[in-house]
PDB file of N, CA and C in Angstrom:
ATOM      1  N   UNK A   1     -72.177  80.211 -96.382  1.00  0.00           N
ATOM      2  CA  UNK A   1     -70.926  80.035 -95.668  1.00  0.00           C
ATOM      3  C   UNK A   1     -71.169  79.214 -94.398  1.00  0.00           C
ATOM      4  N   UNK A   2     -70.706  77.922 -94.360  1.00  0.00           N
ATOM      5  CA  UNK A   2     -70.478  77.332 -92.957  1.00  0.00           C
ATOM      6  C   UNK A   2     -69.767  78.171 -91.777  1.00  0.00           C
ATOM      7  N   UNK A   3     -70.482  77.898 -90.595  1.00  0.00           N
ATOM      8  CA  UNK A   3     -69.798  78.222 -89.418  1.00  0.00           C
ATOM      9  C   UNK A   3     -68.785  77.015 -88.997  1.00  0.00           C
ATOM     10  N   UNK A   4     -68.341  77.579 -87.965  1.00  0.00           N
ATOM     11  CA  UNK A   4     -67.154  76.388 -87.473  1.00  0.00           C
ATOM     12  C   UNK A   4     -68.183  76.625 -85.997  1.00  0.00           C
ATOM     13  N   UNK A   5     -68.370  75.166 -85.469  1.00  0.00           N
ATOM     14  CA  UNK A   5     -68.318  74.679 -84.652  1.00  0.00           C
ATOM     15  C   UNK A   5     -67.154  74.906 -83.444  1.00  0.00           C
ATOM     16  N   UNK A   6     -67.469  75.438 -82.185  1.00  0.00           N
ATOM     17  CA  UNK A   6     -66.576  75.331 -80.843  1.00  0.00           C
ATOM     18  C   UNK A   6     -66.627  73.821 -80.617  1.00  0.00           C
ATOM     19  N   UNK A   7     -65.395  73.464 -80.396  1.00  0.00           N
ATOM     20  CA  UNK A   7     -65.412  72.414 -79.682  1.00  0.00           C
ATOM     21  C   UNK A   7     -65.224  72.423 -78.573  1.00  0.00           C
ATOM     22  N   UNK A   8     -66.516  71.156 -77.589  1.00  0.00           N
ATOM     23  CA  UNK A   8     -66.821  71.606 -76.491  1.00  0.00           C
ATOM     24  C   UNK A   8     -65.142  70.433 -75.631  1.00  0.00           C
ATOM     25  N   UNK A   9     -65.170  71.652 -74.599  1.00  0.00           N
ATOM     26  CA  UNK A   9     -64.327  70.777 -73.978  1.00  0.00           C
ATOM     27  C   UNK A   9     -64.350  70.011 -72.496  1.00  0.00           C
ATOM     28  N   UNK A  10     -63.782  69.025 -72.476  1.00  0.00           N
ATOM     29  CA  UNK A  10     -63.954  68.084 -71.369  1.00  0.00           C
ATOM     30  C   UNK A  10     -63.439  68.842 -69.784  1.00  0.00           C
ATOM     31  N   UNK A  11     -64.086  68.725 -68.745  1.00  0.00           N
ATOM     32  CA  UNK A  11     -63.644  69.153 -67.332  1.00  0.00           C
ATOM     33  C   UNK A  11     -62.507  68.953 -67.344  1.00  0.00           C
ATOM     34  N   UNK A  12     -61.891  68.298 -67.412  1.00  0.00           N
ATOM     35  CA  UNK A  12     -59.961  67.920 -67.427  1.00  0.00           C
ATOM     36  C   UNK A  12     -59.554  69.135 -68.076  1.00  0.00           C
ATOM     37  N   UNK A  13     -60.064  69.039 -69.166  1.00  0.00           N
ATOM     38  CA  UNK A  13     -59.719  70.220 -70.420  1.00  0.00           C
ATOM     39  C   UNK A  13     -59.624  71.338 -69.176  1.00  0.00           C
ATOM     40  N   UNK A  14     -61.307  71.825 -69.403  1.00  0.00           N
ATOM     41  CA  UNK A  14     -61.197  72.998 -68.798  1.00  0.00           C
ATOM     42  C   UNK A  14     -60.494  73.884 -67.125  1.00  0.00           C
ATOM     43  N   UNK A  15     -60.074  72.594 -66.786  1.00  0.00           N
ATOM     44  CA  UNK A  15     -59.418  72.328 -65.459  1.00  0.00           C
ATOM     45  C   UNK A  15     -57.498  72.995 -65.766  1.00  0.00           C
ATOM     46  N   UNK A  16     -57.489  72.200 -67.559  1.00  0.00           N
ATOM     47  CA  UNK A  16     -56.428  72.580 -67.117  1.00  0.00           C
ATOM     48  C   UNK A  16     -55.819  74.202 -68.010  1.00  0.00           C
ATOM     49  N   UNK A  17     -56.686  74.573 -68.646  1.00  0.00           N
ATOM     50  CA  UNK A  17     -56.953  75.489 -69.278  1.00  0.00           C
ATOM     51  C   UNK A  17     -56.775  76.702 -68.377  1.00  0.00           C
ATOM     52  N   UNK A  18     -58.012  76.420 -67.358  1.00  0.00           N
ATOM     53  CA  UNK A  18     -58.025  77.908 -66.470  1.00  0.00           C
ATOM     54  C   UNK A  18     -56.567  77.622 -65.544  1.00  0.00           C
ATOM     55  N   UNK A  19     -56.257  76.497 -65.164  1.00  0.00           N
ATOM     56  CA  UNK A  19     -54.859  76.382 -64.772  1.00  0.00           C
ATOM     57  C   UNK A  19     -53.322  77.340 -65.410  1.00  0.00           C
ATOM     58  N   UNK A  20     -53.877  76.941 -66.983  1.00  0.00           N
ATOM     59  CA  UNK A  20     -52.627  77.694 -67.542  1.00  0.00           C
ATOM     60  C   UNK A  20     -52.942  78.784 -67.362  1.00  0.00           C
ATOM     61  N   UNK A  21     -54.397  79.635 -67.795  1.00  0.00           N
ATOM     62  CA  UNK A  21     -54.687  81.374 -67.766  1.00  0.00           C
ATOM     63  C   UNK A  21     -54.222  81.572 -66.338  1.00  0.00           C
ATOM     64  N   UNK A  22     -54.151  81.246 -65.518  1.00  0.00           N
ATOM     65  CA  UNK A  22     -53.852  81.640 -64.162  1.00  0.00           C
ATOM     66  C   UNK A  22     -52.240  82.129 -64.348  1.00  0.00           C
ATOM     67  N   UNK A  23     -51.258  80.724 -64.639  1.00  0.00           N
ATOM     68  CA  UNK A  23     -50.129  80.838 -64.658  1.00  0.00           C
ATOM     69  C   UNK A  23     -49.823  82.303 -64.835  1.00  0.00           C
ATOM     70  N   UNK A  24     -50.227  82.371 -66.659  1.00  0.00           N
ATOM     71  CA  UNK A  24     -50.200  83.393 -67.652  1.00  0.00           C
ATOM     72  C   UNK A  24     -50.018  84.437 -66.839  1.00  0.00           C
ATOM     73  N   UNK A  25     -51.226  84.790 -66.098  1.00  0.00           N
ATOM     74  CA  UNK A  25     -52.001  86.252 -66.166  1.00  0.00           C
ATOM     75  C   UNK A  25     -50.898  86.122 -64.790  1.00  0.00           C
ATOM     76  N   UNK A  26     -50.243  85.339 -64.296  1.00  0.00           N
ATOM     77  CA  UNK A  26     -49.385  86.439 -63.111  1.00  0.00           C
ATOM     78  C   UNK A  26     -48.061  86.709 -63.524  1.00  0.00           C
ATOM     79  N   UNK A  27     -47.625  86.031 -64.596  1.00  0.00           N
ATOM     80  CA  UNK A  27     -46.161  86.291 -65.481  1.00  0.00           C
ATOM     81  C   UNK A  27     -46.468  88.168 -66.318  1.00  0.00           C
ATOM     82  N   UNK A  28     -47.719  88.270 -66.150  1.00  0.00           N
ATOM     83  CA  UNK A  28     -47.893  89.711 -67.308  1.00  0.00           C
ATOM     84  C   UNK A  28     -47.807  90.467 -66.409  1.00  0.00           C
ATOM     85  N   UNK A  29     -47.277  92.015 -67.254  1.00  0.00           N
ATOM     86  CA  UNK A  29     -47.003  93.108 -66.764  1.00  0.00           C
ATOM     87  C   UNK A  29     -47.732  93.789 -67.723  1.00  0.00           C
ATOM     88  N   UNK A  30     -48.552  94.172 -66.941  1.00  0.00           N
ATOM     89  CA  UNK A  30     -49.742  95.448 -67.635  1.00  0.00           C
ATOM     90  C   UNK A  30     -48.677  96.806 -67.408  1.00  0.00           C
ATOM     91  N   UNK A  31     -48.508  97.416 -68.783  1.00  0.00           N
ATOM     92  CA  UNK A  31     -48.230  98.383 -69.402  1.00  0.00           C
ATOM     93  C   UNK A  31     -49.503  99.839 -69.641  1.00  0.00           C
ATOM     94  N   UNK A  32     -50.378  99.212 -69.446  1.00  0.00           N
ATOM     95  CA  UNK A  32     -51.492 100.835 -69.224  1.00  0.00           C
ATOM     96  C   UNK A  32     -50.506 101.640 -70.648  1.00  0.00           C
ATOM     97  N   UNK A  33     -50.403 102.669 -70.648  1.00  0.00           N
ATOM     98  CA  UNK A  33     -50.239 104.105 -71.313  1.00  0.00           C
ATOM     99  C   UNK A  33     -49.113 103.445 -72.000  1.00  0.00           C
ATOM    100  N   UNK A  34     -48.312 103.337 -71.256  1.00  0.00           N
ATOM    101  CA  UNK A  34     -46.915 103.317 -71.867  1.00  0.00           C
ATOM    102  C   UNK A  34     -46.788 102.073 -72.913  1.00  0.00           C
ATOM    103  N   UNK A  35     -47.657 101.204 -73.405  1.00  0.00           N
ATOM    104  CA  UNK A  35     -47.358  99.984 -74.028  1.00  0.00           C
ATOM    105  C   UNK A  35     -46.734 100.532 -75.348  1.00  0.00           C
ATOM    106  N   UNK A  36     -47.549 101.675 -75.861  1.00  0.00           N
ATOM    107  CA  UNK A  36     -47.264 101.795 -77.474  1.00  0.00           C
ATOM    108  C   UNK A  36     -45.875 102.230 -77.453  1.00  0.00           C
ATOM    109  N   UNK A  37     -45.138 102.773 -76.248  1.00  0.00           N
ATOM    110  CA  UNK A  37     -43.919 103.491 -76.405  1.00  0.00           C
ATOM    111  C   UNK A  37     -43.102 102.434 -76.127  1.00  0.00           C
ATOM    112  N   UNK A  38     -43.347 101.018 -75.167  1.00  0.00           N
ATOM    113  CA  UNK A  38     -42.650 100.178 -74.871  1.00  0.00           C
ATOM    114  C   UNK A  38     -42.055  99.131 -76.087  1.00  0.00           C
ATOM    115  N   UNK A  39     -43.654  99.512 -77.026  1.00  0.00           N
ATOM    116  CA  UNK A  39     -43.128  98.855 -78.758  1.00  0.00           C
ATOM    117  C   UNK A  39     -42.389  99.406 -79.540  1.00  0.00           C
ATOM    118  N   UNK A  40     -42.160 100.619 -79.396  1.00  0.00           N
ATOM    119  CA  UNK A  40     -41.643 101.551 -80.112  1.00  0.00           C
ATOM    120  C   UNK A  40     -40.203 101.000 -79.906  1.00  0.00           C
ATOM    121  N   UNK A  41     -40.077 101.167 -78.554  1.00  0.00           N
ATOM    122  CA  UNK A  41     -38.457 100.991 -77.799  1.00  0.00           C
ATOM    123  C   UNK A  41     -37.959  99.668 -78.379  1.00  0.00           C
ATOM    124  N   UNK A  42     -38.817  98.686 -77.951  1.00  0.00           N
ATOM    125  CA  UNK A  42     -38.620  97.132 -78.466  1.00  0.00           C
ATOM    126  C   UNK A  42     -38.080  97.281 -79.720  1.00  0.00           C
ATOM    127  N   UNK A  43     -38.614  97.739 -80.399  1.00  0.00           N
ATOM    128  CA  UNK A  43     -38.472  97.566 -81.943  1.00  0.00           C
ATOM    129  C   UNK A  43     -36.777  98.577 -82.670  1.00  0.00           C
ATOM    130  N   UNK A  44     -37.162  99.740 -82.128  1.00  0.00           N
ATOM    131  CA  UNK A  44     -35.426 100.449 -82.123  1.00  0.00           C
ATOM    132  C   UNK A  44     -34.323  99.185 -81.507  1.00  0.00           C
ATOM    133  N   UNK A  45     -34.566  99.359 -79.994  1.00  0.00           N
ATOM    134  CA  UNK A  45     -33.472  98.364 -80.073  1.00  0.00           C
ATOM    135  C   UNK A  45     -33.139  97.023 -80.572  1.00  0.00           C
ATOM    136  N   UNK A  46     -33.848  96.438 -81.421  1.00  0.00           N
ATOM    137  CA  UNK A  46     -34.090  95.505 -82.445  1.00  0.00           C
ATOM    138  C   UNK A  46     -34.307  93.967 -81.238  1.00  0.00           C
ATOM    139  N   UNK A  47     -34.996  93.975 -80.357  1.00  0.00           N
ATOM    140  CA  UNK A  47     -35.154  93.105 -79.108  1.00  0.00           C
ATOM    141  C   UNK A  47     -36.121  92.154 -79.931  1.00  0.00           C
ATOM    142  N   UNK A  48     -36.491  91.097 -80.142  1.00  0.00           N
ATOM    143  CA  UNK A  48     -37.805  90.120 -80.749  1.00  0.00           C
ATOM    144  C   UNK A  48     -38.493  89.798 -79.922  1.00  0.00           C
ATOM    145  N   UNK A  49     -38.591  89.887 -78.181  1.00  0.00           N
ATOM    146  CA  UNK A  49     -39.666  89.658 -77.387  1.00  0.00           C
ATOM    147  C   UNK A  49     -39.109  90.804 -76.070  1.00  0.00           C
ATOM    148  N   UNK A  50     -40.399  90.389 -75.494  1.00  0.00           N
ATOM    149  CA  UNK A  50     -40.423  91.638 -74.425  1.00  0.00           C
ATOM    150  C   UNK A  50     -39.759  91.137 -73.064  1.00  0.00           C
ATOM    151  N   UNK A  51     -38.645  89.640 -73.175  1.00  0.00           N
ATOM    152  CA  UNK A  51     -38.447  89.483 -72.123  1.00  0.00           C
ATOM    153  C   UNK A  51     -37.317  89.739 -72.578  1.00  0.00           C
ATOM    154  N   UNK A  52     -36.670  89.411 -73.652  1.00  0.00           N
ATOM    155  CA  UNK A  52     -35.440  90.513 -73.756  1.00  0.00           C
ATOM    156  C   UNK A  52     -35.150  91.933 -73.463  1.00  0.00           C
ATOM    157  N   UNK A  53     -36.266  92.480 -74.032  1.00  0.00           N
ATOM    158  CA  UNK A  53     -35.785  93.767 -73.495  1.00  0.00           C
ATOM    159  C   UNK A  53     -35.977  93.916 -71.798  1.00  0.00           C
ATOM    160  N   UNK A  54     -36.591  93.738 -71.313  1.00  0.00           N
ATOM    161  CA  UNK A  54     -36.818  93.524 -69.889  1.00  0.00           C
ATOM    162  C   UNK A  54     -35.537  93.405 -69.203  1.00  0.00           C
ATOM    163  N   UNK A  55     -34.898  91.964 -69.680  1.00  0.00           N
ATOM    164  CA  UNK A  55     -33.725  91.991 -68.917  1.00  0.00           C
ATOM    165  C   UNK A  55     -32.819  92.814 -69.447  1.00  0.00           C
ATOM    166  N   UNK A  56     -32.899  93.116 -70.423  1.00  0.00           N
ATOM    167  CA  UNK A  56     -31.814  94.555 -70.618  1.00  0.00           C
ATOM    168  C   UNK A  56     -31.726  95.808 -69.441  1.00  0.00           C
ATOM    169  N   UNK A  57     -33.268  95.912 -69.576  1.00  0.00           N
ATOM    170  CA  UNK A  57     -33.439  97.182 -68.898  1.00  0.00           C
ATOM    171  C   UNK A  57     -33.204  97.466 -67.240  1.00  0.00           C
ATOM    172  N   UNK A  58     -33.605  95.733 -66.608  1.00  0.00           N
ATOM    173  CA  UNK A  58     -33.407  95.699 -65.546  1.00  0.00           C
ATOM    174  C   UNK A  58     -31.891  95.360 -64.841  1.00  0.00           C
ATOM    175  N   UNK A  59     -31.154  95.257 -65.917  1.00  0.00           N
ATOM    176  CA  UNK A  59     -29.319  94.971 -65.419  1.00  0.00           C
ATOM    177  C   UNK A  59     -28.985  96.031 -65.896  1.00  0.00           C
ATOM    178  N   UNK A  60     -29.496  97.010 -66.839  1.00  0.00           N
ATOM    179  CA  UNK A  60     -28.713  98.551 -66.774  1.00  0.00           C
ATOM    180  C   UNK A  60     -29.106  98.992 -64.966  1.00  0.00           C
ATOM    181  N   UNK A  61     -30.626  98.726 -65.087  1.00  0.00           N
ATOM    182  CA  UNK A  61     -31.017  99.441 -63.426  1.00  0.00           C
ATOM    183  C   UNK A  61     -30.329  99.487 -62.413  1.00  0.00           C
ATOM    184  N   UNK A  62     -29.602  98.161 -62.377  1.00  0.00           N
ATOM    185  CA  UNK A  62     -28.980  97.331 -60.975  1.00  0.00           C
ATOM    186  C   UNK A  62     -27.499  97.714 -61.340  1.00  0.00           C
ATOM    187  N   UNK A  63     -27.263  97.772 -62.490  1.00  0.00           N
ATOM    188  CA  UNK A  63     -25.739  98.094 -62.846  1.00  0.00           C
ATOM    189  C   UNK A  63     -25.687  99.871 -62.282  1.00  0.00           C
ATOM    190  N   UNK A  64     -26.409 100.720 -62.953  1.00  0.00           N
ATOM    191  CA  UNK A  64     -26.461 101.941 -62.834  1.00  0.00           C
ATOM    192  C   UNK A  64     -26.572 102.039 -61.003  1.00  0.00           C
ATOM    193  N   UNK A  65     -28.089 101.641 -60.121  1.00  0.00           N
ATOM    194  CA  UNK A  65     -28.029 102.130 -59.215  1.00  0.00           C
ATOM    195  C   UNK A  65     -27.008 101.515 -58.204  1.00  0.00           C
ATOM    196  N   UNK A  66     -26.128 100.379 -58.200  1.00  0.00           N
ATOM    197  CA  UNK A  66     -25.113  99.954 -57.468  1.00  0.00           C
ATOM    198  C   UNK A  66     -24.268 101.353 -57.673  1.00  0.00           C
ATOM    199  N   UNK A  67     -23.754 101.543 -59.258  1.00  0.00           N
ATOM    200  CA  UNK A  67     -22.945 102.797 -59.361  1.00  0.00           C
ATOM    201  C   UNK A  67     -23.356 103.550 -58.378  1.00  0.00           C
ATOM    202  N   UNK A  68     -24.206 103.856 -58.955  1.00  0.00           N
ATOM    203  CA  UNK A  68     -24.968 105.647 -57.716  1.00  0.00           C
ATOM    204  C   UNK A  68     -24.802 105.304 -56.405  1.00  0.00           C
ATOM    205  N   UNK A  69     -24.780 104.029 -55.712  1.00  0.00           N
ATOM    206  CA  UNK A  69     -24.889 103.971 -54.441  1.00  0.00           C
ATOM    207  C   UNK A  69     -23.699 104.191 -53.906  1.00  0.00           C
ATOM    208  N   UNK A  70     -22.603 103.528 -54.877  1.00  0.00           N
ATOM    209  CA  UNK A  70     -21.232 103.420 -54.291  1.00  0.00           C
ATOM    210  C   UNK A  70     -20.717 104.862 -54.623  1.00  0.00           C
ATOM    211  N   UNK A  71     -21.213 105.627 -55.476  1.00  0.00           N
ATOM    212  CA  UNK A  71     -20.861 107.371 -55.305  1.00  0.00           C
ATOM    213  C   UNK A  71     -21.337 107.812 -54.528  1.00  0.00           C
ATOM    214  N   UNK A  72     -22.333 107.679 -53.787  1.00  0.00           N
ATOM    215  CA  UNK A  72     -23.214 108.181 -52.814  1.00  0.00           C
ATOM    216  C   UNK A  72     -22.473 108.009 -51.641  1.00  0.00           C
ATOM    217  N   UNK A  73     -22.164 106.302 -50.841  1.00  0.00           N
ATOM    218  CA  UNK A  73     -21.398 106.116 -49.869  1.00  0.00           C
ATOM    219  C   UNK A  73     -20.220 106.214 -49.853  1.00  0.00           C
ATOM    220  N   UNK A  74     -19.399 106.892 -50.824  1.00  0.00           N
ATOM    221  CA  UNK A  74     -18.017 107.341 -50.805  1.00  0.00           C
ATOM    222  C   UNK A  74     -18.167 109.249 -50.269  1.00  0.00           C
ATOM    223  N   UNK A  75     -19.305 109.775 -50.271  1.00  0.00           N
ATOM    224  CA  UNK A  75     -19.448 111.274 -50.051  1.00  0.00           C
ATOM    225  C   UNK A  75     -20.016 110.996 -48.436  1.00  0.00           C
ATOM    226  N   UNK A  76     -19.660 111.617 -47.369  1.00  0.00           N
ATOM    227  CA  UNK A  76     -19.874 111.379 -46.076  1.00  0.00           C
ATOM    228  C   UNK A  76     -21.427 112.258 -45.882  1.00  0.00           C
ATOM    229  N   UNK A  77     -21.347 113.491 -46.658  1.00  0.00           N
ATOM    230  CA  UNK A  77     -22.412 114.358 -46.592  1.00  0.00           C
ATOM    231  C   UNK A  77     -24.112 113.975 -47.035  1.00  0.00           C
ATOM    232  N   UNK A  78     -23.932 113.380 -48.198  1.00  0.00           N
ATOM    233  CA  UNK A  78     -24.609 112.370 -48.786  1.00  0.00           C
ATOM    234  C   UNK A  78     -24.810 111.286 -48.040  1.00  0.00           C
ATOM    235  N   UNK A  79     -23.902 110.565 -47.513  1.00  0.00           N
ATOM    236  CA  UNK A  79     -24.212 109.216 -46.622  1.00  0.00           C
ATOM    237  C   UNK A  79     -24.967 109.548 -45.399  1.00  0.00           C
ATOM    238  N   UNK A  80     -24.991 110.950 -44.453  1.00  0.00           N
ATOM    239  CA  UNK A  80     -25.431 111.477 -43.376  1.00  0.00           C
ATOM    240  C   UNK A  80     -27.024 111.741 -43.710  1.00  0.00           C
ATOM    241  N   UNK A  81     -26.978 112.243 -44.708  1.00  0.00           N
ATOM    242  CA  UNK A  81     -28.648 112.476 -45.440  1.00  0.00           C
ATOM    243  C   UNK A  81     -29.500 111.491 -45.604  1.00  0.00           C
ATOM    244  N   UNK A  82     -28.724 110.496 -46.447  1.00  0.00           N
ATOM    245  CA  UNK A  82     -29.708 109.326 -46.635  1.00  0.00           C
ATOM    246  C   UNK A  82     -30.219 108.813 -45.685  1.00  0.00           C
ATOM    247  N   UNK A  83     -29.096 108.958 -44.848  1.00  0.00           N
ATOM    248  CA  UNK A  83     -29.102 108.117 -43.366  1.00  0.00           C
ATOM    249  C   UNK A  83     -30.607 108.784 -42.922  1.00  0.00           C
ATOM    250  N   UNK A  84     -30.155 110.170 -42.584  1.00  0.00           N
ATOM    251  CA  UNK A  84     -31.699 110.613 -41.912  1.00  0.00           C
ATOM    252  C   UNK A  84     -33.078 110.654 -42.147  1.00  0.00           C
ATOM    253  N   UNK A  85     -32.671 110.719 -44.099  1.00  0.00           N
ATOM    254  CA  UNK A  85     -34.294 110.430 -44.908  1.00  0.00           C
ATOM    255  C   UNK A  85     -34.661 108.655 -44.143  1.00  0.00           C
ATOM    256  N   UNK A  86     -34.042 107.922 -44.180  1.00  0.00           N
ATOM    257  CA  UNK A  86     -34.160 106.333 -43.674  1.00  0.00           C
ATOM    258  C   UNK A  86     -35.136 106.308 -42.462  1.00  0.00           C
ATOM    259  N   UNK A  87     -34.542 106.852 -41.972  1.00  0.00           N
ATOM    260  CA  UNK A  87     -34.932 107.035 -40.538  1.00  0.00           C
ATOM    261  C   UNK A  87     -36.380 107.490 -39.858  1.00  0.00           C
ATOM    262  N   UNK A  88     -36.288 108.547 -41.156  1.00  0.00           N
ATOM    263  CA  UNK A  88     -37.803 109.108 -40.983  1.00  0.00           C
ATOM    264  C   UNK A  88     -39.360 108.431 -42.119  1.00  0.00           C
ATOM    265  N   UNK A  89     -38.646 107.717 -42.739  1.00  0.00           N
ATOM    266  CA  UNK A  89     -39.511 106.541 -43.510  1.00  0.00           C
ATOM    267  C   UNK A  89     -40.277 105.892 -42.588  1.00  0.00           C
TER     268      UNK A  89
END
């Protein structure tokens, strides 16, 4: 059985190579533990990449916690609290 040969590549090449892995590796979101459940999810909600579901998940977030906020600052008792947790941050 023949091997295959690497082809070696030129400084330009490799210039622009580690250029793209750079890009790459700061667009990723390491998932640790949760990846296999994040496929799971992907796949129920029938999503074909993970930046779909992403933005799903992150405009329920912003949709949901605007809600909560504007229930929150309609209760004066609630608005007095937050206020003081703030404060002491």
């Amino acid at each position: 059985r023949q091997q295959c040969r690497k082809r070696k590549r030129t400084e330009q090449s490799l210039k622009a190579k580690r250029l793209s892995d750079r890009q790459r590796s700061k667009r990723k979101v390491h998932l640790g533990q949760a990846f296999q459940r994040w496929r799971e999810f992907r796949e129920q909600k029938g999503f074909k990449s993970d930046a779909g579901l992403a933005v799903l998940l992150i405009d329920r977030y912003v949709n949901f916690s605007s809600l909560l906020w504007d229930y929150f600052d309609s209760i004066p008792y609630i608005q007095n609290t937050l206020n003081i947790i703030c404060l002491h941050i």
